[in-house]
PDB file of N, CA and C in Angstrom:
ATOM      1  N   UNK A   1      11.389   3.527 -16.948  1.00  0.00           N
ATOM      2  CA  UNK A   1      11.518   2.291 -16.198  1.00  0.00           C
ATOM      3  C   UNK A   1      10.880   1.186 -17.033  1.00  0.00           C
ATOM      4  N   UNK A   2      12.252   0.170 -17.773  1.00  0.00           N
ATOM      5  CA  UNK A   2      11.399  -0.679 -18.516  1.00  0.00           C
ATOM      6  C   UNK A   2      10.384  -1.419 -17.613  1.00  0.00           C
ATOM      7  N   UNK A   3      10.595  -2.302 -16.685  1.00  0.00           N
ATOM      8  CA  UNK A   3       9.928  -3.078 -15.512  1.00  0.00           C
ATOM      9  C   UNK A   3      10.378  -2.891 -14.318  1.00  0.00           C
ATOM     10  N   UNK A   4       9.364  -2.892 -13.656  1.00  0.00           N
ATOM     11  CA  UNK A   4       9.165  -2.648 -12.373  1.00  0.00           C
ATOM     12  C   UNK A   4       9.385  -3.971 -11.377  1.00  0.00           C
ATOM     13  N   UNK A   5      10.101  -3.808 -10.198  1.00  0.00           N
ATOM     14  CA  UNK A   5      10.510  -5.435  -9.322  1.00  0.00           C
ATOM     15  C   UNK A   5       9.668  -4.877  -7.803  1.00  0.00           C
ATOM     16  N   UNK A   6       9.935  -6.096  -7.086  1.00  0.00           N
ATOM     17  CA  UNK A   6       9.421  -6.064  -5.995  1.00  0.00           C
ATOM     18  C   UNK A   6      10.781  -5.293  -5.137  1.00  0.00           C
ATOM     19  N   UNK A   7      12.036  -5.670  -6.126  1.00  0.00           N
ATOM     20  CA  UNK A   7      13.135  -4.829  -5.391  1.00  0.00           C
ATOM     21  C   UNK A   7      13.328  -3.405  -5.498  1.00  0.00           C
ATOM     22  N   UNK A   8      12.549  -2.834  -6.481  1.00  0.00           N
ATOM     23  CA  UNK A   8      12.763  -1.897  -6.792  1.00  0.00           C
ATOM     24  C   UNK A   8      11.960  -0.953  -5.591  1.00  0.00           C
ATOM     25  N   UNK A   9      10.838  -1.460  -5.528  1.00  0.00           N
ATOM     26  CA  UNK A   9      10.028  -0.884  -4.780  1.00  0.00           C
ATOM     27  C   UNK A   9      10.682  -1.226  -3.334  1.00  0.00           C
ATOM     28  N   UNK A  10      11.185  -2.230  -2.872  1.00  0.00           N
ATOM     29  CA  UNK A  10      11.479  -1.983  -1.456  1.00  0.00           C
ATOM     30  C   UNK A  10      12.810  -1.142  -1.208  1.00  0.00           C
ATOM     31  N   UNK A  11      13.299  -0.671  -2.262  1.00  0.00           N
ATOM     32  CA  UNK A  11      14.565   0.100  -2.164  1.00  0.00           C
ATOM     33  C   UNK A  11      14.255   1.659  -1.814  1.00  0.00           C
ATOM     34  N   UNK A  12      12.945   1.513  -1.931  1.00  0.00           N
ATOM     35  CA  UNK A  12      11.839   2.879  -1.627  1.00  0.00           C
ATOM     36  C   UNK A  12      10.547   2.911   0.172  1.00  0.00           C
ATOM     37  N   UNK A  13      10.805   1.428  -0.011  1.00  0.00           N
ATOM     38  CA  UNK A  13      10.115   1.519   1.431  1.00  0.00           C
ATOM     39  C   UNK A  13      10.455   1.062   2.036  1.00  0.00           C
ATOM     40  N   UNK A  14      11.794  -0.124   2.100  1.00  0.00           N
ATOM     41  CA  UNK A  14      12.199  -1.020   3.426  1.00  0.00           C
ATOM     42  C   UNK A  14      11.759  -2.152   3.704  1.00  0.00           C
ATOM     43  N   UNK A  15      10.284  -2.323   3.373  1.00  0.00           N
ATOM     44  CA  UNK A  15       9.957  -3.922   4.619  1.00  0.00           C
ATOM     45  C   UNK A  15       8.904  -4.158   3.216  1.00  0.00           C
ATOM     46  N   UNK A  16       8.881  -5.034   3.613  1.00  0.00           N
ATOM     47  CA  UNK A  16       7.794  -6.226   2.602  1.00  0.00           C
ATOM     48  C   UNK A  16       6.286  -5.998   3.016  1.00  0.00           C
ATOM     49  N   UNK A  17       6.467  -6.051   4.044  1.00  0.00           N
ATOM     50  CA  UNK A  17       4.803  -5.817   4.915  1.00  0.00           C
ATOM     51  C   UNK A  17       4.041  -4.648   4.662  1.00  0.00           C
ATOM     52  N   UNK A  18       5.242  -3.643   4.792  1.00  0.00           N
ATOM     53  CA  UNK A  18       4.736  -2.081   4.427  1.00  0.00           C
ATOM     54  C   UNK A  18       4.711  -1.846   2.786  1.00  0.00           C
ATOM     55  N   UNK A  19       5.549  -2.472   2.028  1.00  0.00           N
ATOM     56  CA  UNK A  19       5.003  -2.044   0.546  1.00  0.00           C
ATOM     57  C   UNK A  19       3.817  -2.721   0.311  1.00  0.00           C
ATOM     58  N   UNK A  20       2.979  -4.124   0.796  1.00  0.00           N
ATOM     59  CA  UNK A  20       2.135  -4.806   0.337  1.00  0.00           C
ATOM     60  C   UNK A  20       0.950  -3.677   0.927  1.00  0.00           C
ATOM     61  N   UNK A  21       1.083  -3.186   1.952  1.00  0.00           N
ATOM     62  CA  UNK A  21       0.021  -1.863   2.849  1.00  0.00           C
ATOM     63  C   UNK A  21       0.196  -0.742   1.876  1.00  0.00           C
ATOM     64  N   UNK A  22       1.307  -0.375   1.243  1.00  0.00           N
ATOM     65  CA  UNK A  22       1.271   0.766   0.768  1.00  0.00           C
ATOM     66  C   UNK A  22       0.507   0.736  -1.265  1.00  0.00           C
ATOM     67  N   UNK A  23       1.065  -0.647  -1.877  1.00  0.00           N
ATOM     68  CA  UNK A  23       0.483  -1.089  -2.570  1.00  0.00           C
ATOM     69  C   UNK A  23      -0.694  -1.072  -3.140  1.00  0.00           C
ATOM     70  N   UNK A  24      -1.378  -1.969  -2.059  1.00  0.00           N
ATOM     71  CA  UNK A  24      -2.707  -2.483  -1.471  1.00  0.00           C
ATOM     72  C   UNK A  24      -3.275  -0.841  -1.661  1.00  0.00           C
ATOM     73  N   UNK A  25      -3.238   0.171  -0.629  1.00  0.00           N
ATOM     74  CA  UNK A  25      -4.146   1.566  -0.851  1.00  0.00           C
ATOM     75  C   UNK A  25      -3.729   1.946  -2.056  1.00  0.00           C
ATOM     76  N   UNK A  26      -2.559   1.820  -2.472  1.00  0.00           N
ATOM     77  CA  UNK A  26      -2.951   2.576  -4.060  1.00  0.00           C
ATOM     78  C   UNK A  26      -3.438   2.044  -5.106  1.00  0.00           C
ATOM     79  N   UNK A  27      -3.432   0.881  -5.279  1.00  0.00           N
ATOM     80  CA  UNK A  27      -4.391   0.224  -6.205  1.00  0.00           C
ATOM     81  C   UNK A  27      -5.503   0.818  -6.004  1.00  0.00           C
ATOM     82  N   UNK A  28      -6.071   0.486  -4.733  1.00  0.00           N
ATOM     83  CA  UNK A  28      -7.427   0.662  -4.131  1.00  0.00           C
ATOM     84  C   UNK A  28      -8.021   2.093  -4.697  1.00  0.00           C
ATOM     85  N   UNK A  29      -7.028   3.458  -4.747  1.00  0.00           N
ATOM     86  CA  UNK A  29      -7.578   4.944  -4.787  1.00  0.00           C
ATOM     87  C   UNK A  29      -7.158   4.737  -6.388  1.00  0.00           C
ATOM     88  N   UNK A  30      -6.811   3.601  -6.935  1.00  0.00           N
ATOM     89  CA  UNK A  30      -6.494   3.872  -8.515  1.00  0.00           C
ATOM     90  C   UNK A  30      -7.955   3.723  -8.989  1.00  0.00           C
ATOM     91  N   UNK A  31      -8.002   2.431  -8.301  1.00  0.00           N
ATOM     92  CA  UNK A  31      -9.462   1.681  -8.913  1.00  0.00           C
ATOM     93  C   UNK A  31     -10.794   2.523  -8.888  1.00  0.00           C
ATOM     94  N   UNK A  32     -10.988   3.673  -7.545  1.00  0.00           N
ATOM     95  CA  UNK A  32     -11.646   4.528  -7.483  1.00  0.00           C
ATOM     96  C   UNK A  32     -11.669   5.557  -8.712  1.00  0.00           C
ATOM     97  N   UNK A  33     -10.633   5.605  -9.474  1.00  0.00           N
ATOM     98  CA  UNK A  33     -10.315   6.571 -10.174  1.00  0.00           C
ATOM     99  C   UNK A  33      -9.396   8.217  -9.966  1.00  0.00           C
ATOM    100  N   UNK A  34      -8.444   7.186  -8.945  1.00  0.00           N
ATOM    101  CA  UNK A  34      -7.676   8.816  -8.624  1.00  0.00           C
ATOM    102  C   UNK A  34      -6.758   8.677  -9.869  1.00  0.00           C
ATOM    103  N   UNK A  35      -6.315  10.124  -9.900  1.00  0.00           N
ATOM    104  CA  UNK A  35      -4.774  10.187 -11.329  1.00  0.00           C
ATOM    105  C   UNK A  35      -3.949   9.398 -10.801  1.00  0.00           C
ATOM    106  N   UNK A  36      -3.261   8.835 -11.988  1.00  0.00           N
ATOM    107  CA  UNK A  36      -1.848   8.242 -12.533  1.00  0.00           C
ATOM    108  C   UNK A  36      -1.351   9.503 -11.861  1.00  0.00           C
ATOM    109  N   UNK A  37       0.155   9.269 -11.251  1.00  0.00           N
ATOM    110  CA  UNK A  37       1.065  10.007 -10.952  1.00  0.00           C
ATOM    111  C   UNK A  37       2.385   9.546 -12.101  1.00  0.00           C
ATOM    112  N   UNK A  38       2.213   8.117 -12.390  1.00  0.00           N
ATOM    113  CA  UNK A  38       3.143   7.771 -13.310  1.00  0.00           C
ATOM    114  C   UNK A  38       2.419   7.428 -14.593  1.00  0.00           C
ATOM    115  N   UNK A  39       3.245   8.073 -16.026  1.00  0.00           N
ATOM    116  CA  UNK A  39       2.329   7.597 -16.914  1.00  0.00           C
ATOM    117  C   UNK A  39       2.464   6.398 -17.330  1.00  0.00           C
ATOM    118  N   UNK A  40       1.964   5.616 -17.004  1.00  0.00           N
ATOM    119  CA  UNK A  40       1.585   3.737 -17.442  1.00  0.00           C
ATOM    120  C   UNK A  40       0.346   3.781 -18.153  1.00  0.00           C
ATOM    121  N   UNK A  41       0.326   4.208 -19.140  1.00  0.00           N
ATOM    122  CA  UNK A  41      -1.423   3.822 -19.601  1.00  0.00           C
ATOM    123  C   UNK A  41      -1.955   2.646 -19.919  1.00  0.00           C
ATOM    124  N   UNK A  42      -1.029   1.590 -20.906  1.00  0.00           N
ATOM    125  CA  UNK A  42      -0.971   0.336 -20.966  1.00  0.00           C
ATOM    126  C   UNK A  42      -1.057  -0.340 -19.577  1.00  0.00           C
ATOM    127  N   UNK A  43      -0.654   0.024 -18.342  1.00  0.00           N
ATOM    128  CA  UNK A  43      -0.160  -0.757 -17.223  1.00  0.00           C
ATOM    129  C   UNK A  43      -1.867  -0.883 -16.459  1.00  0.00           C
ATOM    130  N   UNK A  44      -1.597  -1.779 -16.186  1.00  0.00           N
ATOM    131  CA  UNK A  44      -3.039  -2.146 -15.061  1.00  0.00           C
ATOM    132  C   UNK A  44      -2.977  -1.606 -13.528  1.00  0.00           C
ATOM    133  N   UNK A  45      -4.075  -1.340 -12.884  1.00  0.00           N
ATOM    134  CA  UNK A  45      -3.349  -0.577 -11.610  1.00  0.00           C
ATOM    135  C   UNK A  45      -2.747  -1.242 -10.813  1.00  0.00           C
ATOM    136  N   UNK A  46      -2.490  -2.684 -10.684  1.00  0.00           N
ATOM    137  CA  UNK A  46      -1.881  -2.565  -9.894  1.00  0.00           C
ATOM    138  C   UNK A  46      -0.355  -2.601 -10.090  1.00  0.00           C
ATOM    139  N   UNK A  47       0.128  -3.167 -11.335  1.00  0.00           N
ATOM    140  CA  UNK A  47       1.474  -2.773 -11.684  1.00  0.00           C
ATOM    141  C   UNK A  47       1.792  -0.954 -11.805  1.00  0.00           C
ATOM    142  N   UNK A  48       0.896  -0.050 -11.938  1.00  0.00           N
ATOM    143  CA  UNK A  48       1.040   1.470 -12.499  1.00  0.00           C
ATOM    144  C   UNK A  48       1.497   1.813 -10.646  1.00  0.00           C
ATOM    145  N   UNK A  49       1.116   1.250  -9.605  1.00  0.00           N
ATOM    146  CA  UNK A  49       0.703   1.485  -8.167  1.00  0.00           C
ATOM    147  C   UNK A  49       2.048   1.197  -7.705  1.00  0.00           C
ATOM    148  N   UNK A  50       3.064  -0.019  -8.282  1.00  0.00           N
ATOM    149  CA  UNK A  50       3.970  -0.773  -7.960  1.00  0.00           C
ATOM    150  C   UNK A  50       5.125   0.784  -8.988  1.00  0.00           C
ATOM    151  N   UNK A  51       4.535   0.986 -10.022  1.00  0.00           N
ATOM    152  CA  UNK A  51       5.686   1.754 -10.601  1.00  0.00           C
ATOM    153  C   UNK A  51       5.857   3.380 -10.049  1.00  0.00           C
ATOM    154  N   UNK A  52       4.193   3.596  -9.613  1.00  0.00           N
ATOM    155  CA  UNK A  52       4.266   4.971  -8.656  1.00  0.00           C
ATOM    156  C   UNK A  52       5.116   4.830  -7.778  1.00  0.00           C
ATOM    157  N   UNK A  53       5.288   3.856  -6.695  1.00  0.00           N
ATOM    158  CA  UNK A  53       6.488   3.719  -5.155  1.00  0.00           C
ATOM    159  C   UNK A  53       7.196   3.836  -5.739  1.00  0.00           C
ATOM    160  N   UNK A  54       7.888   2.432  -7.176  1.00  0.00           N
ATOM    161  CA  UNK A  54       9.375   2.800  -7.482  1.00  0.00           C
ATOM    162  C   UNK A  54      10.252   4.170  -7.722  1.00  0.00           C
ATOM    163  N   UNK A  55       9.112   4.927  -8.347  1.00  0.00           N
ATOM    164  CA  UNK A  55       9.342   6.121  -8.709  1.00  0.00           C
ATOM    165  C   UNK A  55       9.121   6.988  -7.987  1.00  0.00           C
ATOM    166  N   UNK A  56       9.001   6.404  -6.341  1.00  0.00           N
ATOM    167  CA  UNK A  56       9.418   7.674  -5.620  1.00  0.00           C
ATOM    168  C   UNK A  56       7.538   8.893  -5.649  1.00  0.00           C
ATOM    169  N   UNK A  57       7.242   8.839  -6.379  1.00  0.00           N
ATOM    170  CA  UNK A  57       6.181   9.350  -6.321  1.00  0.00           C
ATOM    171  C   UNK A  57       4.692   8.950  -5.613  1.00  0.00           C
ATOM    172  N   UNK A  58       4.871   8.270  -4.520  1.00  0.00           N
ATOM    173  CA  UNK A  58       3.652   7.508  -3.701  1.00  0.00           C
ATOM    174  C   UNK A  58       4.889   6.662  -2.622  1.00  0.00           C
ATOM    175  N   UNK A  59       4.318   7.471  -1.279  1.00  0.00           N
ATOM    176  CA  UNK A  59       4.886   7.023  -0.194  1.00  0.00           C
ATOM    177  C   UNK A  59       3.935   7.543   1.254  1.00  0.00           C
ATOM    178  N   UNK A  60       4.761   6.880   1.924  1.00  0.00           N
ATOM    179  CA  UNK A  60       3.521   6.975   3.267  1.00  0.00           C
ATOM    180  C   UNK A  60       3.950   8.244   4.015  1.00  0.00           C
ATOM    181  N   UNK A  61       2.770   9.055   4.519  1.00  0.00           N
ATOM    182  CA  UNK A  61       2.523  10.401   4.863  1.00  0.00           C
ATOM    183  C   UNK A  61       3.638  10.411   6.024  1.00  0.00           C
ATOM    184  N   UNK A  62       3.974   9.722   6.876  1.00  0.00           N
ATOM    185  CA  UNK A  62       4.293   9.761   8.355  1.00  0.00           C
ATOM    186  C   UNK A  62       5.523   8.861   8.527  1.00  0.00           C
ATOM    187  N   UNK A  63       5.932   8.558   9.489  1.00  0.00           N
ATOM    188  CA  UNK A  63       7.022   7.671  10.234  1.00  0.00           C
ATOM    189  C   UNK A  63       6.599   6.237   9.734  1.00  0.00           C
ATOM    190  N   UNK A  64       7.213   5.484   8.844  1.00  0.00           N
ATOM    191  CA  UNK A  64       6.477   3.970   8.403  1.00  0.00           C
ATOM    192  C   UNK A  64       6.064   3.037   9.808  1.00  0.00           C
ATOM    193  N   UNK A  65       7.360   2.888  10.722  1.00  0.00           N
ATOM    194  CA  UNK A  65       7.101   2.028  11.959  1.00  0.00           C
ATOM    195  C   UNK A  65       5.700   2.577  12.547  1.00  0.00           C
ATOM    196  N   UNK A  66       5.801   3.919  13.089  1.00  0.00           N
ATOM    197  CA  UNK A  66       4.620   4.481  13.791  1.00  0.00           C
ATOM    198  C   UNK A  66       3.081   4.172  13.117  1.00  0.00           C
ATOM    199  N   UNK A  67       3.174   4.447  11.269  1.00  0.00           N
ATOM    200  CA  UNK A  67       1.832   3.847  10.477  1.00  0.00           C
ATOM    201  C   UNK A  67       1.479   2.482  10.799  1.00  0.00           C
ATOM    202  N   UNK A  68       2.528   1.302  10.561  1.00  0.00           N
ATOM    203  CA  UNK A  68       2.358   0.301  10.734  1.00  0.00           C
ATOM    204  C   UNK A  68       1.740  -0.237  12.234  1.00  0.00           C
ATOM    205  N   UNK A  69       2.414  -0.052  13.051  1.00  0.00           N
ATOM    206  CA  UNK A  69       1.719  -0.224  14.282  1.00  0.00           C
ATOM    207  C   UNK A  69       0.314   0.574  14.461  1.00  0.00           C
ATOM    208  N   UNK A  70       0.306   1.496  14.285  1.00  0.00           N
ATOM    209  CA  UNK A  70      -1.535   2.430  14.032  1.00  0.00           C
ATOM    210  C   UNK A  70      -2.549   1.284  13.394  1.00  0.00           C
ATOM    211  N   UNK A  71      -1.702   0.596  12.111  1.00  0.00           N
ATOM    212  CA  UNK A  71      -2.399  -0.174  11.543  1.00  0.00           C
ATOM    213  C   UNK A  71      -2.834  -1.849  11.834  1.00  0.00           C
ATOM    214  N   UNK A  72      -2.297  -2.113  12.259  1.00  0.00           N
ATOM    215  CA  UNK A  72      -1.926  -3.644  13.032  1.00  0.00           C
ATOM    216  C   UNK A  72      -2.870  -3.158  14.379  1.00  0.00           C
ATOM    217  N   UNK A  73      -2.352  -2.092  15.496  1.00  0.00           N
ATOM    218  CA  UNK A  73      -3.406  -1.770  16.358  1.00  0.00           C
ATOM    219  C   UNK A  73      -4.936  -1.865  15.935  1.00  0.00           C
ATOM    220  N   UNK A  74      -5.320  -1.507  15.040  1.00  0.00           N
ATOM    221  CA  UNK A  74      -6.632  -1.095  14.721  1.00  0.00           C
ATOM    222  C   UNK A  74      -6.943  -2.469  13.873  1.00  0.00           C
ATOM    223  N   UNK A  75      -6.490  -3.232  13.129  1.00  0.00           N
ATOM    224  CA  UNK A  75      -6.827  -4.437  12.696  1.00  0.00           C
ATOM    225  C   UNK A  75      -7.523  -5.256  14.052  1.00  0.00           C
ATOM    226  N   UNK A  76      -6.033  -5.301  15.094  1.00  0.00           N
ATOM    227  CA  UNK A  76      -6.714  -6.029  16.029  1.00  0.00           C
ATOM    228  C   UNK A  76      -7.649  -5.967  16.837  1.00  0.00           C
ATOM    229  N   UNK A  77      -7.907  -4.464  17.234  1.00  0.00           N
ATOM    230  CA  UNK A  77      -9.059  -3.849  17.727  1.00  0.00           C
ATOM    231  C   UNK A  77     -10.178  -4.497  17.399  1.00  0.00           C
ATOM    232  N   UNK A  78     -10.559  -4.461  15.732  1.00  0.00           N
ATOM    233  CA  UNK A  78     -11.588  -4.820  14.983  1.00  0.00           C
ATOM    234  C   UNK A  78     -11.414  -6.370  15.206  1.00  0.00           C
ATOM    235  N   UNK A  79     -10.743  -7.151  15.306  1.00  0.00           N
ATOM    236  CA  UNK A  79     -10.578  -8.993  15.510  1.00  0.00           C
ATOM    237  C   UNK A  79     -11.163  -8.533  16.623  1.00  0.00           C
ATOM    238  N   UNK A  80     -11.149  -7.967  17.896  1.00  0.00           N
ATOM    239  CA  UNK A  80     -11.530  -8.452  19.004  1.00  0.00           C
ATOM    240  C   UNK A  80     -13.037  -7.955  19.297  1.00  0.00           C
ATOM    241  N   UNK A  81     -13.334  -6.861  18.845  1.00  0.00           N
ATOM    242  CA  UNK A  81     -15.001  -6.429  18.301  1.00  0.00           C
ATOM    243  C   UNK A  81     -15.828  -7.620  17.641  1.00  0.00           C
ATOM    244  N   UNK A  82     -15.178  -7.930  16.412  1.00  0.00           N
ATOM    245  CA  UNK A  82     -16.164  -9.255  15.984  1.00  0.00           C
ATOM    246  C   UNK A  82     -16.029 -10.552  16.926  1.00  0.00           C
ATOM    247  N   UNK A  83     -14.692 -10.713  17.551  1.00  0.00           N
ATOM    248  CA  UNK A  83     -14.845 -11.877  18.236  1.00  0.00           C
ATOM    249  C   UNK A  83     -15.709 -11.782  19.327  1.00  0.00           C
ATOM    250  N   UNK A  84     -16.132 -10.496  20.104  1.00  0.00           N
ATOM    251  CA  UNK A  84     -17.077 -10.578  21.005  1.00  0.00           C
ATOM    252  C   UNK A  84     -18.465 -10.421  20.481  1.00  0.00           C
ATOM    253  N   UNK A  85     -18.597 -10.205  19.285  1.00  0.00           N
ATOM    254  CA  UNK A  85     -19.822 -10.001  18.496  1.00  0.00           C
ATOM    255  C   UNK A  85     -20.254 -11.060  18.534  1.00  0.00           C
ATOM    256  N   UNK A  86     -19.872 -11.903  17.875  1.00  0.00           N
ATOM    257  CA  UNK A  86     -19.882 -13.357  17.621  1.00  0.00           C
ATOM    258  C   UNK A  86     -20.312 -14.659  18.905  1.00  0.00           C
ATOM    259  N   UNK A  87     -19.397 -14.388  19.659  1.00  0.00           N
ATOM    260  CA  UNK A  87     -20.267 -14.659  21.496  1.00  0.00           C
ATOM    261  C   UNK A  87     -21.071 -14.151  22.055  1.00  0.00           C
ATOM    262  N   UNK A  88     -21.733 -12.859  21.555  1.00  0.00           N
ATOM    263  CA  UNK A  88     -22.846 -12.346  22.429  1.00  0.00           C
ATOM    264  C   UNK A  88     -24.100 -13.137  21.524  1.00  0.00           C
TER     265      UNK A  88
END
């Protein structure tokens, strides 16, 4: 894969929202130091993260709709914890 697109990758996950979520954690477990699944050695993680989805090799464990809502639920959870934090 000479370069990697933002189309490439949604031709692998569907929605914009969910590759930036799915993205987003793999950078994140790159930066920790988990393995390359794709070899990019030159590539920085977060383009190597963008070429793992394209390639099919990094995708989400479960039903995407069902993750996404789990995730958005629990964001807001946490907005409404600090917002009462914040008034007490």
């Amino acid at each position: 894969m000479a370069r990697v697109t933002v189309e490439d990758c949604l031709k692998k996950v569907g929605d914009q929202f969910a590759l930036v979520h799915l993205a987003t954690k793999r950078y994140r477990q790159l930066r920790r130091g988990a393995p390359r699944l794709y070899n990019c050695p030159k590539n920085k993680d977060a383009v190597c993260s963008l070429r793992e989805i394209a390639s099919d090799k990094v995708k989400f464990a479960g039903k995407l709709r069902q993750i996404i809502e789990e995730r958005v639920e629990t964001d807001l959870r946490r907005q409404i914890e600090l917002a009462r934090k914040g008034q007490g």
